[in-house]
Protein backbone atom coordinates (compact mmCIF):
# COMPACT_ATOMS: atom_id res chain seq x y z
CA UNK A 1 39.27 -15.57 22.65
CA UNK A 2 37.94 -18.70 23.25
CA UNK A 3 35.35 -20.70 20.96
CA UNK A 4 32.67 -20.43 23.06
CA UNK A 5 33.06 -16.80 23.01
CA UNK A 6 32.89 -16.33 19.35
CA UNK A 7 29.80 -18.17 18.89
CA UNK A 8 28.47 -16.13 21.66
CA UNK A 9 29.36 -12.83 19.73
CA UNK A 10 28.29 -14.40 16.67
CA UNK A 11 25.11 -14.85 18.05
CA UNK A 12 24.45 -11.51 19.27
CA UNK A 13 25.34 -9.67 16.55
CA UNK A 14 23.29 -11.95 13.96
CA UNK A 15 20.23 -11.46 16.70
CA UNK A 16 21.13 -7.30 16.45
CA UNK A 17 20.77 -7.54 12.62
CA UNK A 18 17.65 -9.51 12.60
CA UNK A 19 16.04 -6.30 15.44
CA UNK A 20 17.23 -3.49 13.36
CA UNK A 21 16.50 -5.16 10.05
CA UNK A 22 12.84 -5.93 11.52
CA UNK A 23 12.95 -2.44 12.76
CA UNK A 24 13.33 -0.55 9.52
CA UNK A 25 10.97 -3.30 7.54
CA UNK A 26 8.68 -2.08 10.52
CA UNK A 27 9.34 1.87 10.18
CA UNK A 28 9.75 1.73 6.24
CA UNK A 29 8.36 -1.19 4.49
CA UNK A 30 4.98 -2.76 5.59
CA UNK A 31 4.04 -3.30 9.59
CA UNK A 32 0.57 -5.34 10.74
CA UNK A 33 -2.40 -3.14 11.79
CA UNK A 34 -5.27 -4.49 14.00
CA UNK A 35 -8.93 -3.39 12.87
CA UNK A 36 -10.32 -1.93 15.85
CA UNK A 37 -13.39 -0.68 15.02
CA UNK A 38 -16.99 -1.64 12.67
CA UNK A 39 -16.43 0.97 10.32
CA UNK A 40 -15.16 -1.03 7.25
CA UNK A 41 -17.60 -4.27 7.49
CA UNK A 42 -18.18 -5.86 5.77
CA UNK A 43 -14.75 -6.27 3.93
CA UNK A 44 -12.60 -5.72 7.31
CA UNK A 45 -14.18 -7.10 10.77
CA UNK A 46 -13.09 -5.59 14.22
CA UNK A 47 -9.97 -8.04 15.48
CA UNK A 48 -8.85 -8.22 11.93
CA UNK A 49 -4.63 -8.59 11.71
CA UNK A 50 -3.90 -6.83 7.66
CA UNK A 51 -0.39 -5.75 6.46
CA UNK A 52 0.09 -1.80 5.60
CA UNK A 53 2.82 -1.75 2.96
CA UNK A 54 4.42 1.74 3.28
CA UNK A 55 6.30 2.38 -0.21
CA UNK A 56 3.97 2.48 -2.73
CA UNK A 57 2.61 6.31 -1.26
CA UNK A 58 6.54 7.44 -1.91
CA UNK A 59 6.16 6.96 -5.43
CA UNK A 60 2.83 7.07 -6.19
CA UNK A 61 -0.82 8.98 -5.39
CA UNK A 62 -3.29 6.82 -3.74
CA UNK A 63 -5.92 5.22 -5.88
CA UNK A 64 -9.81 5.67 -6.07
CA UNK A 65 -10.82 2.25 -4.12
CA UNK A 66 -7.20 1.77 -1.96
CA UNK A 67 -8.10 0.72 1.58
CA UNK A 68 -5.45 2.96 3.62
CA UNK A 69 -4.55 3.52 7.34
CA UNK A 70 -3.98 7.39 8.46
CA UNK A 71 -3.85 9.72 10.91
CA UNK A 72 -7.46 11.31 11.37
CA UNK A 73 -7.15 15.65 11.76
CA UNK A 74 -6.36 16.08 15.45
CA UNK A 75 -5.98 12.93 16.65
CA UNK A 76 -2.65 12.25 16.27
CA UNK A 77 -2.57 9.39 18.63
CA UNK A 78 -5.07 7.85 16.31
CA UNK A 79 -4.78 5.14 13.50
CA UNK A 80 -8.11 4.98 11.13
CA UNK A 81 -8.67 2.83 8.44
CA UNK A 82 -11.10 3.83 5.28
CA UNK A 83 -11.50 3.87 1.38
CA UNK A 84 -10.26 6.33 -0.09
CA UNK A 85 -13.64 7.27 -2.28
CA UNK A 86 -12.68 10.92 -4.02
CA UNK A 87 -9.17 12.36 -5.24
CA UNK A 88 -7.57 15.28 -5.36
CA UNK A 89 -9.36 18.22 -7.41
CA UNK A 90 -12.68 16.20 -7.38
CA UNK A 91 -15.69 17.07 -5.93
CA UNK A 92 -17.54 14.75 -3.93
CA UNK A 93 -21.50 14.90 -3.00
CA UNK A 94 -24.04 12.44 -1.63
CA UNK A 95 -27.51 12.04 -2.78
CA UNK A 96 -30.06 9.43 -1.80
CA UNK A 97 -27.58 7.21 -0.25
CA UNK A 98 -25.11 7.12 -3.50
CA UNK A 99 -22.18 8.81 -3.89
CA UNK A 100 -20.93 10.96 -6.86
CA UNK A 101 -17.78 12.02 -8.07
CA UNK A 102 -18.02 15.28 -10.01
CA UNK A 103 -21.89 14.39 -11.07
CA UNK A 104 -21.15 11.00 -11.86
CA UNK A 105 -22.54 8.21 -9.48
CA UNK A 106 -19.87 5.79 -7.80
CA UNK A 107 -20.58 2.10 -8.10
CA UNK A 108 -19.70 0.55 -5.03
CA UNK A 109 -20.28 -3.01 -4.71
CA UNK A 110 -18.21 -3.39 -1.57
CA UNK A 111 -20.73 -0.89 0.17
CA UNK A 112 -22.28 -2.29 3.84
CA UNK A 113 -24.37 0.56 4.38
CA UNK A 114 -25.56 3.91 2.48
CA UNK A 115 -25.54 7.06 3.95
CA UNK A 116 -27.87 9.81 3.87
CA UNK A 117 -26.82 13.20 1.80
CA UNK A 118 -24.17 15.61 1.79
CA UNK A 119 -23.46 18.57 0.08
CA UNK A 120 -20.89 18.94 -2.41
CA UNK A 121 -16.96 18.94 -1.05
CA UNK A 122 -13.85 19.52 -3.07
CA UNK A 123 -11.10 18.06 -2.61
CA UNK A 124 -7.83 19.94 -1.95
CA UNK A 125 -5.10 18.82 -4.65
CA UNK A 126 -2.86 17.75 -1.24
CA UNK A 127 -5.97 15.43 0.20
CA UNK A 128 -8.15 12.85 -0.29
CA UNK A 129 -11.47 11.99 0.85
CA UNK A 130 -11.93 9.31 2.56
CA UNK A 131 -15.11 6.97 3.83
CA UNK A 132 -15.67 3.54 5.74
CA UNK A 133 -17.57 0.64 3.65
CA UNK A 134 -19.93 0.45 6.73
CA UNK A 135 -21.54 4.38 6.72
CA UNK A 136 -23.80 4.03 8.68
CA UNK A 137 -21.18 4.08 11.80
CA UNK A 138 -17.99 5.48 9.74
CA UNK A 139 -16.37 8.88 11.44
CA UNK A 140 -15.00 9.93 8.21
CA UNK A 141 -14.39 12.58 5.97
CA UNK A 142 -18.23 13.68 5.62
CA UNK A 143 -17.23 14.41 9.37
CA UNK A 144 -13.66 15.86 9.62
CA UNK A 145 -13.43 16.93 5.64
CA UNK A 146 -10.37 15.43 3.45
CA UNK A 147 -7.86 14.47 4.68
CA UNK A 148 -3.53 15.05 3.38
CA UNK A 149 -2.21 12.28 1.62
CA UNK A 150 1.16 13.23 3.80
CA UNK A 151 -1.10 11.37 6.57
CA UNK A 152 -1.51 8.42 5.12
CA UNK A 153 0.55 5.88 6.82
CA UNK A 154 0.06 3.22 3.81
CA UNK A 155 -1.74 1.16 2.26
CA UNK A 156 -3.75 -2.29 3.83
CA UNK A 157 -2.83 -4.90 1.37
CA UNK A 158 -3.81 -8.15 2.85
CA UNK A 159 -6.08 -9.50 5.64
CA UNK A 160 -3.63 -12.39 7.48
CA UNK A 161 -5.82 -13.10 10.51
CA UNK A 162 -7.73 -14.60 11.47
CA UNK A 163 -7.04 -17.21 8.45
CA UNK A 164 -10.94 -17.97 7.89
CA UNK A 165 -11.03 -13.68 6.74
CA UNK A 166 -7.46 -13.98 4.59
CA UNK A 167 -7.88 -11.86 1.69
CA UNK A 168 -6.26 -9.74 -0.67
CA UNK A 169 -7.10 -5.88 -0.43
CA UNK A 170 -7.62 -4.52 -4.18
CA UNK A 171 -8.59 -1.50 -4.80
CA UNK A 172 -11.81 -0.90 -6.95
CA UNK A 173 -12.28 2.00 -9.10
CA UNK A 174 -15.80 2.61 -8.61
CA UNK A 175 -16.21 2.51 -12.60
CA UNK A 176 -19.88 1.01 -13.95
CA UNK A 177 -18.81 -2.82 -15.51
C-alpha cells in the first residue's frame, strides 16, 4: 500500500470518528435548538440558537424554574420550549394574573406577561406543568394539561446566538428573596 493511500485511509476514518462521535454528542449529550416562536420573551427571542444538554433528566427530576424543550401531547412532530412552573404532586392555580403553587404565590421576576385565571390542576407524580414567560401568547399546559417528564427532550442551558442575546439559562425557584 502506498503512502498516499494510508494517509487517505487515515483520513477517512479520523473524518468517520469525528461524524459518529458528533452523532452520539448530538443523540445523547446536548444538540442546538432554534427558538421559533414568542412564547418565552422576554428571556428567549424567536431566531434564538440555545444548547439542550440531555443528561442531567437521566439522573435527575427537572427543577421548579428549568427552561426545557419537549414534545407537546399529540404533536409529536413538535419541539416546544417553556418553564417548567409546578412539579409533580403539586397543585397549580391562577388567580389575578399570579400563579400559586399549592396556595402559595410564585414570584416570578422573569414573567413578560400575566395571565388571566385558572382553576386548580394537579400534577401527576410522572408530569410537570409547564408555562411560557410570555402568557399572554404561550400554548401551554393551562391548554394541553401537564405534561410527562419522559417527554422532555432536555434542558436549554445557554443562549449562543445571536452573541448580543448570549446568556446562561438558570433556573429560578420562584421562592420570595
Amino acid at each position: 500500500m502506498s503512502d498516499f493511500n494510508k494517509e487517505l485511509r487515515s483520513w477517512i476514518i479520523l473524518i468517520l470518528i469525528a461524524f459518529l462521535i458528533s452523532f452520539l454528542l448530538r443523540t445523547y449529550v446536548i444538540q442546538p435548538f432554534r427558538v421559533q416562536m414568542t412564547s418565552m420573551v422576554a428571556t428567549l427571542e424567536p431566531g434564538d440558537l440555545v444548547l439542550v444538554e440531555k443528561v442531567t433528566y437521566r439522573f435527575s427530576k427537572p427543577h421548579r424554574g428549568d427552561v426545557v424543550v419537549f414534545i407537546p401531547p399529540n404533536r409529536p412532530n413538535d419541539r416546544y420550549i417553556k418553564r417548567v412552573i409546578g412539579l409533580p404532586g403539586e397543585t397549580i392555580s391562577i388567580k389575578n394574573g399570579t400563579v400559586y403553587i399549592d396556595h402559595k404565590p410564585l414570584h416570578e421576576p422573569y414573567l413578560n406577561s400575566p395571565t388571566g385565571d385558572m382553576e386548580p390542576v394537579k400534577v401527576p407524580s410522572d408530569s410537570v406543568f409547564v408555562m411560557g414567560d410570555n402568557r399572554s401568547v404561550s400554548f401551554d399546559s393551562r391548554y394541553f394539561g401537564p405534561i410527562k417528564i419522559s417527554s422532555i427532550i432536555g434542558r436549554a442551558i445557554l443562549v449562543y446566538w445571536p452573541i448580543n442575546h448570549f446568556q446562561f439559562l438558570l433556573a429560578y425557584s420562584g421562592e420570595h428573596p
